[in-house]
PDB file of N, CA and C in Angstrom:
ATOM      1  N   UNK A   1       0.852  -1.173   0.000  1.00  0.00           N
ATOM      2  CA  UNK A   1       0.000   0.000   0.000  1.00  0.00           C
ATOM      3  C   UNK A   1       0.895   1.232   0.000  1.00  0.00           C
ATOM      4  N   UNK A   2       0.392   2.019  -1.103  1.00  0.00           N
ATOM      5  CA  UNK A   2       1.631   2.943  -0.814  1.00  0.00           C
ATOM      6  C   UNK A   2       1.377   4.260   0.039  1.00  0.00           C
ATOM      7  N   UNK A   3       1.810   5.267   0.367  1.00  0.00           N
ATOM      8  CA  UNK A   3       2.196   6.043   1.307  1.00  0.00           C
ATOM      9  C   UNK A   3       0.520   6.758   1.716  1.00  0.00           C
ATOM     10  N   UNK A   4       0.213   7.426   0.409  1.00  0.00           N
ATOM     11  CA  UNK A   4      -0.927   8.346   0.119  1.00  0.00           C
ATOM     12  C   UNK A   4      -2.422   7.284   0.136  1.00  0.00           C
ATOM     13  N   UNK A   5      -1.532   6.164   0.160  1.00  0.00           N
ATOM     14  CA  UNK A   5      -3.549   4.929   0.077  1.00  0.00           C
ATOM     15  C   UNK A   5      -3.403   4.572   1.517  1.00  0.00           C
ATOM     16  N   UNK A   6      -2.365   4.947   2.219  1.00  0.00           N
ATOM     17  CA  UNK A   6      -2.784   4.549   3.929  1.00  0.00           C
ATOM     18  C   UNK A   6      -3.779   4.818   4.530  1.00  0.00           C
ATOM     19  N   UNK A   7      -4.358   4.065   5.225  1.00  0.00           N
ATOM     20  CA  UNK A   7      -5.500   4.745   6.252  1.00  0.00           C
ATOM     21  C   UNK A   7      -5.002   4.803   7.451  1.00  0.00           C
ATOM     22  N   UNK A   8      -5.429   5.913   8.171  1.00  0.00           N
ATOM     23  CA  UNK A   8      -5.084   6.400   9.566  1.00  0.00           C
ATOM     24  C   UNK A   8      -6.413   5.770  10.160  1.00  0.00           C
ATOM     25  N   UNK A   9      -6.381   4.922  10.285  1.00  0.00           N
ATOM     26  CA  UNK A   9      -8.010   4.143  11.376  1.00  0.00           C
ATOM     27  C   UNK A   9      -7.680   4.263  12.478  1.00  0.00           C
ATOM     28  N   UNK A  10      -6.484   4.600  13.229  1.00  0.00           N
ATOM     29  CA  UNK A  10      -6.178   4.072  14.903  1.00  0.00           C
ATOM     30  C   UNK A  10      -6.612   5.658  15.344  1.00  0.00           C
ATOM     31  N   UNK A  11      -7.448   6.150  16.451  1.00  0.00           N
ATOM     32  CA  UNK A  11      -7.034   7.340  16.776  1.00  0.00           C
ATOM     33  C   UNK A  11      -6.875   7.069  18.310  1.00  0.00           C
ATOM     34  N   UNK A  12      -6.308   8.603  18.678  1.00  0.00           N
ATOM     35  CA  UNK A  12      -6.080   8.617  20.241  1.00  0.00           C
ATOM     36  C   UNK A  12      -6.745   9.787  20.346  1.00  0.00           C
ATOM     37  N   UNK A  13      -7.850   9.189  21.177  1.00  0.00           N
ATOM     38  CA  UNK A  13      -8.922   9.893  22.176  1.00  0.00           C
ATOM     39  C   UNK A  13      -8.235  10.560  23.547  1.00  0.00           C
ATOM     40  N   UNK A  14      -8.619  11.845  23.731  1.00  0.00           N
ATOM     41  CA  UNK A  14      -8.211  12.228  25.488  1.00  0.00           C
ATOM     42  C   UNK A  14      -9.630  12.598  25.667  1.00  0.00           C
ATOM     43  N   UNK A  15      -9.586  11.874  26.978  1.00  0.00           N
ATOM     44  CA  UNK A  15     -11.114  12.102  27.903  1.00  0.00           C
ATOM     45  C   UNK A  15     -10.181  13.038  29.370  1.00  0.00           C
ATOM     46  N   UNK A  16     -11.201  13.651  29.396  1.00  0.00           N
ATOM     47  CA  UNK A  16     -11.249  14.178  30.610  1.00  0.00           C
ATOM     48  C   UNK A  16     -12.237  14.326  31.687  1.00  0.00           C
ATOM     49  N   UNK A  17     -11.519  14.813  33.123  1.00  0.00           N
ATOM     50  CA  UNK A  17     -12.017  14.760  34.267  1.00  0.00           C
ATOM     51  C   UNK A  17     -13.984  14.643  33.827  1.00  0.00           C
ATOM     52  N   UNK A  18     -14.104  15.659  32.630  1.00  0.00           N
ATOM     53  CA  UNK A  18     -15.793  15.829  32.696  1.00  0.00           C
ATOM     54  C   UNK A  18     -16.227  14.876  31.830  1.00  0.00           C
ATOM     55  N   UNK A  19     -15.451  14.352  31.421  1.00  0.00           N
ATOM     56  CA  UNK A  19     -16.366  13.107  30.247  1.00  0.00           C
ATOM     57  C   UNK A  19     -16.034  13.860  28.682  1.00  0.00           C
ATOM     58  N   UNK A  20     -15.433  14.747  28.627  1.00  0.00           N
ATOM     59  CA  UNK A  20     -14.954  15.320  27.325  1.00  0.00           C
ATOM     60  C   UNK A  20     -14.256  14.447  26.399  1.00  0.00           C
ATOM     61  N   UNK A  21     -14.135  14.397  25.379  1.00  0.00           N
ATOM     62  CA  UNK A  21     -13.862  13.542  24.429  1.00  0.00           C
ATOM     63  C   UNK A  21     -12.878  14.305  23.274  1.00  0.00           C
ATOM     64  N   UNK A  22     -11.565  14.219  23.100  1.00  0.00           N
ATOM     65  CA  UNK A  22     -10.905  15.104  22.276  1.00  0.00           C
ATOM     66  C   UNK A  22     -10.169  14.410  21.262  1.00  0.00           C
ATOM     67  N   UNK A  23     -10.420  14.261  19.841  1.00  0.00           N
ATOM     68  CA  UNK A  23      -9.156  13.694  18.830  1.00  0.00           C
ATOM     69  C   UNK A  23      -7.855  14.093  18.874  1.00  0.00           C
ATOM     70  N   UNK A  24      -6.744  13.562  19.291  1.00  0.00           N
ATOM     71  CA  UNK A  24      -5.485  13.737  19.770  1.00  0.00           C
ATOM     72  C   UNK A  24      -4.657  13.816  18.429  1.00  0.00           C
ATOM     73  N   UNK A  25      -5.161  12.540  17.479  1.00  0.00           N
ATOM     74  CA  UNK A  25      -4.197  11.899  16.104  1.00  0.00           C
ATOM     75  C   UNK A  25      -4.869  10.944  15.696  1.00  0.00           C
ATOM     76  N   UNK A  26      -4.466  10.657  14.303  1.00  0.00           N
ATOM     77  CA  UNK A  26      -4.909   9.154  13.623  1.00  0.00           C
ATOM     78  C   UNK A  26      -3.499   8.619  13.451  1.00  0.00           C
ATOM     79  N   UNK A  27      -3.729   7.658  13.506  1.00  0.00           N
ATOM     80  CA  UNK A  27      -2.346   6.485  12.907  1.00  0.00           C
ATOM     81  C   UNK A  27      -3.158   5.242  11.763  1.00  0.00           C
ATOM     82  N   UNK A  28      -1.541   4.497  11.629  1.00  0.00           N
ATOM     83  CA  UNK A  28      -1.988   3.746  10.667  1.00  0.00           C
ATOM     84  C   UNK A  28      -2.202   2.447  11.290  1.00  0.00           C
ATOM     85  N   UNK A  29      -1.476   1.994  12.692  1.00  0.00           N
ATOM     86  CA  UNK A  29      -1.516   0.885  12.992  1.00  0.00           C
ATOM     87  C   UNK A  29      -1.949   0.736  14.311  1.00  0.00           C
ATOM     88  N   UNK A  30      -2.210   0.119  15.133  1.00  0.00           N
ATOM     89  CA  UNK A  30      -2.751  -0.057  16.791  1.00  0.00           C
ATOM     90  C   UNK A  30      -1.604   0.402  17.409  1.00  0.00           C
ATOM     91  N   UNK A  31      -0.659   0.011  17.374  1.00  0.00           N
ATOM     92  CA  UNK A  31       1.022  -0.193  17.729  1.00  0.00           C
ATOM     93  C   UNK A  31       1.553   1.208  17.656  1.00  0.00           C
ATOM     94  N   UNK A  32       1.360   1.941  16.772  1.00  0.00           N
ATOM     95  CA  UNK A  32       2.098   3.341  16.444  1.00  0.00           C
ATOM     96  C   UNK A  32       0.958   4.536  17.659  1.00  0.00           C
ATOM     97  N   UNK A  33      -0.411   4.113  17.715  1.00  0.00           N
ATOM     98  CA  UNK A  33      -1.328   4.585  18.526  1.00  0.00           C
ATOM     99  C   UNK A  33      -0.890   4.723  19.868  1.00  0.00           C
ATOM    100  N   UNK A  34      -0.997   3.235  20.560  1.00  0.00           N
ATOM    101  CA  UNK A  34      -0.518   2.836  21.726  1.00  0.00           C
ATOM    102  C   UNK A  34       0.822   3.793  22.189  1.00  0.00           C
ATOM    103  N   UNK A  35       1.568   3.823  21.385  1.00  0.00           N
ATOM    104  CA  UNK A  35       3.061   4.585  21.406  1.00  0.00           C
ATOM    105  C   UNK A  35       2.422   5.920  21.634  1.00  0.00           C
ATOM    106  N   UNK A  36       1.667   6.252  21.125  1.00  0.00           N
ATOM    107  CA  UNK A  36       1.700   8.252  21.626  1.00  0.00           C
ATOM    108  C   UNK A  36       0.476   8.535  22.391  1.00  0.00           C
ATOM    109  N   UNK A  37       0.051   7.615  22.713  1.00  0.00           N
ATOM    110  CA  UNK A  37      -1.100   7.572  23.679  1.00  0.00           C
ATOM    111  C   UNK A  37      -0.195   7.254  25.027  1.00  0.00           C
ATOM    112  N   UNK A  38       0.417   6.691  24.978  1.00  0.00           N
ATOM    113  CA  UNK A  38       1.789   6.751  26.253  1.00  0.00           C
ATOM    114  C   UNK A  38       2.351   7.919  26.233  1.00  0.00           C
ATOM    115  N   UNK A  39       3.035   7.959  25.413  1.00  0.00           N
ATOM    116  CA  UNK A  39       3.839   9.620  25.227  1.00  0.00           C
ATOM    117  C   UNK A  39       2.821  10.333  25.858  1.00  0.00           C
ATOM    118  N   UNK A  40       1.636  10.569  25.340  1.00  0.00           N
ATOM    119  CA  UNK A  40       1.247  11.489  25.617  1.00  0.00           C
ATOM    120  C   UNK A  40       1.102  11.672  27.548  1.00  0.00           C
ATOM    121  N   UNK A  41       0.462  10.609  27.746  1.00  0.00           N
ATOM    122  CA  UNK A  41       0.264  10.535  29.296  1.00  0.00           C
ATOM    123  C   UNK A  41       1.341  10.553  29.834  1.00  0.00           C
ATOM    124  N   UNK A  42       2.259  10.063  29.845  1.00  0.00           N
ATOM    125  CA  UNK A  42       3.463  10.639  30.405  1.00  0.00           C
ATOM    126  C   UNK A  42       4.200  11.996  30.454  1.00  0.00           C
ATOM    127  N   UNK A  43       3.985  12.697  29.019  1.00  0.00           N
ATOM    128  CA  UNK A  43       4.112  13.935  28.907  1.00  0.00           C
ATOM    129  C   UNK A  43       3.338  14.828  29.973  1.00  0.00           C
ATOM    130  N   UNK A  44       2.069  14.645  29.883  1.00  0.00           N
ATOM    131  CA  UNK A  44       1.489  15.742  30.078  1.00  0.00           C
ATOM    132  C   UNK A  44       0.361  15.104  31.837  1.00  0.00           C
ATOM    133  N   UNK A  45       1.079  14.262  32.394  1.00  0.00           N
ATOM    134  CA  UNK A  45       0.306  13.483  33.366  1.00  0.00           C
ATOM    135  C   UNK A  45       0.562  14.672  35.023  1.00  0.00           C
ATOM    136  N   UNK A  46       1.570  15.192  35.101  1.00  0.00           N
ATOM    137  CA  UNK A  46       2.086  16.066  36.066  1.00  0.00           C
ATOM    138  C   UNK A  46       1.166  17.411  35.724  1.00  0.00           C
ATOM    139  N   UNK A  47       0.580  18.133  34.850  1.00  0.00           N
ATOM    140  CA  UNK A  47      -0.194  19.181  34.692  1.00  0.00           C
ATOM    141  C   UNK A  47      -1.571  19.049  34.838  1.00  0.00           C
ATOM    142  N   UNK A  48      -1.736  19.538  35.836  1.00  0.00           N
ATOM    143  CA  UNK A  48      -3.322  19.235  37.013  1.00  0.00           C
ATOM    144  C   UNK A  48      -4.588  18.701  36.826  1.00  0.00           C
ATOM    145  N   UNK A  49      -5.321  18.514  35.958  1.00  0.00           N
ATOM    146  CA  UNK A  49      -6.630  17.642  35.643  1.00  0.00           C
ATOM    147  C   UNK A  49      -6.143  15.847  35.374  1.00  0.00           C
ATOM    148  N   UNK A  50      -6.368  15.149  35.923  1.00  0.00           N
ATOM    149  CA  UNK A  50      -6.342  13.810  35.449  1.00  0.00           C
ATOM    150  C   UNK A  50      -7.133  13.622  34.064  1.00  0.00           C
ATOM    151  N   UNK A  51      -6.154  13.217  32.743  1.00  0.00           N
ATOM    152  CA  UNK A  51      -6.694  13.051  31.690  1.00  0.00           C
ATOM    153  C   UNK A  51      -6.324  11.766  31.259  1.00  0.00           C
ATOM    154  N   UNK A  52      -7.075  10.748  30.823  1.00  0.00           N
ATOM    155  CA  UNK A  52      -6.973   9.307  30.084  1.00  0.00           C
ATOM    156  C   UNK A  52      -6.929   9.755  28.306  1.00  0.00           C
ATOM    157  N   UNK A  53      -5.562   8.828  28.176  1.00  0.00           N
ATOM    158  CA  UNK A  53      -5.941   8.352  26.851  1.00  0.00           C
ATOM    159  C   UNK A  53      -5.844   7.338  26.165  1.00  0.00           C
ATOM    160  N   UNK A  54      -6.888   7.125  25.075  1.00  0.00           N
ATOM    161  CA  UNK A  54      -7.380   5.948  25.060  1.00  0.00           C
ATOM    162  C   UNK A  54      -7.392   5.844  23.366  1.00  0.00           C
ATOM    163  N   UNK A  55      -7.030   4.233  23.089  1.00  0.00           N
ATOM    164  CA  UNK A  55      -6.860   3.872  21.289  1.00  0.00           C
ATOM    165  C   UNK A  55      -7.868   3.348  21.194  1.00  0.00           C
ATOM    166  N   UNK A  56      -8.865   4.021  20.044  1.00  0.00           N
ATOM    167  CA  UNK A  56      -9.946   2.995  19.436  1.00  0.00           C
ATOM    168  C   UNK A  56      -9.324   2.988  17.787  1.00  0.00           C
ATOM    169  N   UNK A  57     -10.625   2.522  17.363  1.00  0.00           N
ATOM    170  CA  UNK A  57     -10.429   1.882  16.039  1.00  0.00           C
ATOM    171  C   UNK A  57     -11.257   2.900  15.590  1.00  0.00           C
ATOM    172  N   UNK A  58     -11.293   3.530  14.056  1.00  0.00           N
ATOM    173  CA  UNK A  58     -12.914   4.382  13.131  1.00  0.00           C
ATOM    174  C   UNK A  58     -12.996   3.393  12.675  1.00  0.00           C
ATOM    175  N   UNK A  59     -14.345   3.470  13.329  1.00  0.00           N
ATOM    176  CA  UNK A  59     -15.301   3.067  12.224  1.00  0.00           C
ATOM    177  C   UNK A  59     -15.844   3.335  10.877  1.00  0.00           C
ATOM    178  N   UNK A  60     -16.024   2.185  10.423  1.00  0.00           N
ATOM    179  CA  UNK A  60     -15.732   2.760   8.509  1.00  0.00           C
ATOM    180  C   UNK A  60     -17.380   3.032   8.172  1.00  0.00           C
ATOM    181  N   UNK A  61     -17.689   3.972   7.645  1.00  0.00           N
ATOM    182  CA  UNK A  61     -19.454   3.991   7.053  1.00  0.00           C
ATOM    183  C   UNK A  61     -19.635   3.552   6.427  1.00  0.00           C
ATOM    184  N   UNK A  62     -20.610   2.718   6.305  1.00  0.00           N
ATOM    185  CA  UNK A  62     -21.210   2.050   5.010  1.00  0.00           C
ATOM    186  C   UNK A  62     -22.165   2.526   4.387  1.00  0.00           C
ATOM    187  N   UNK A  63     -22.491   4.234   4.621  1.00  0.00           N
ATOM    188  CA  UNK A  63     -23.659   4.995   3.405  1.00  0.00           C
ATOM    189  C   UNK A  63     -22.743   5.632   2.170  1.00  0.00           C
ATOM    190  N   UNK A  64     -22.893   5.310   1.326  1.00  0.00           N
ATOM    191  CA  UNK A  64     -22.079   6.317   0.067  1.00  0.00           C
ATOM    192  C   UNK A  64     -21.897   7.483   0.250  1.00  0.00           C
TER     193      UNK A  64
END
């Protein structure tokens, strides 16, 4: 598959303290996700609101 036919399906979600829901990034693989969904919490885990983040999958639509 070449560079430009990749799909970014993995994203990293940040939820917060209120139930907020924020797109962080897409990736191409679960694995590359997982990786900055760490980064990220580690980065930014010491600056005051407790925030989770979390890898799902998109879902693909099936309306034209």
């Amino acid at each position: 598959m070449s560079e430009s036919a990749t799909q970014l399906v993995w994203l990293v979600i940040r939820k917060d303290d209120n139930g907020n829901r924020y797109r962080i990034g897409s990736y191409a693989t679960k694995a590359e996700a997982e990786r900055e969904a760490e980064k990220m919490a580690n980065r930014l885990d010491g600056h005051g609101a407790r925030k989770l983040y979390l890898v799902e999958r998109l879902e693909s639509s099936s309306t034209p």
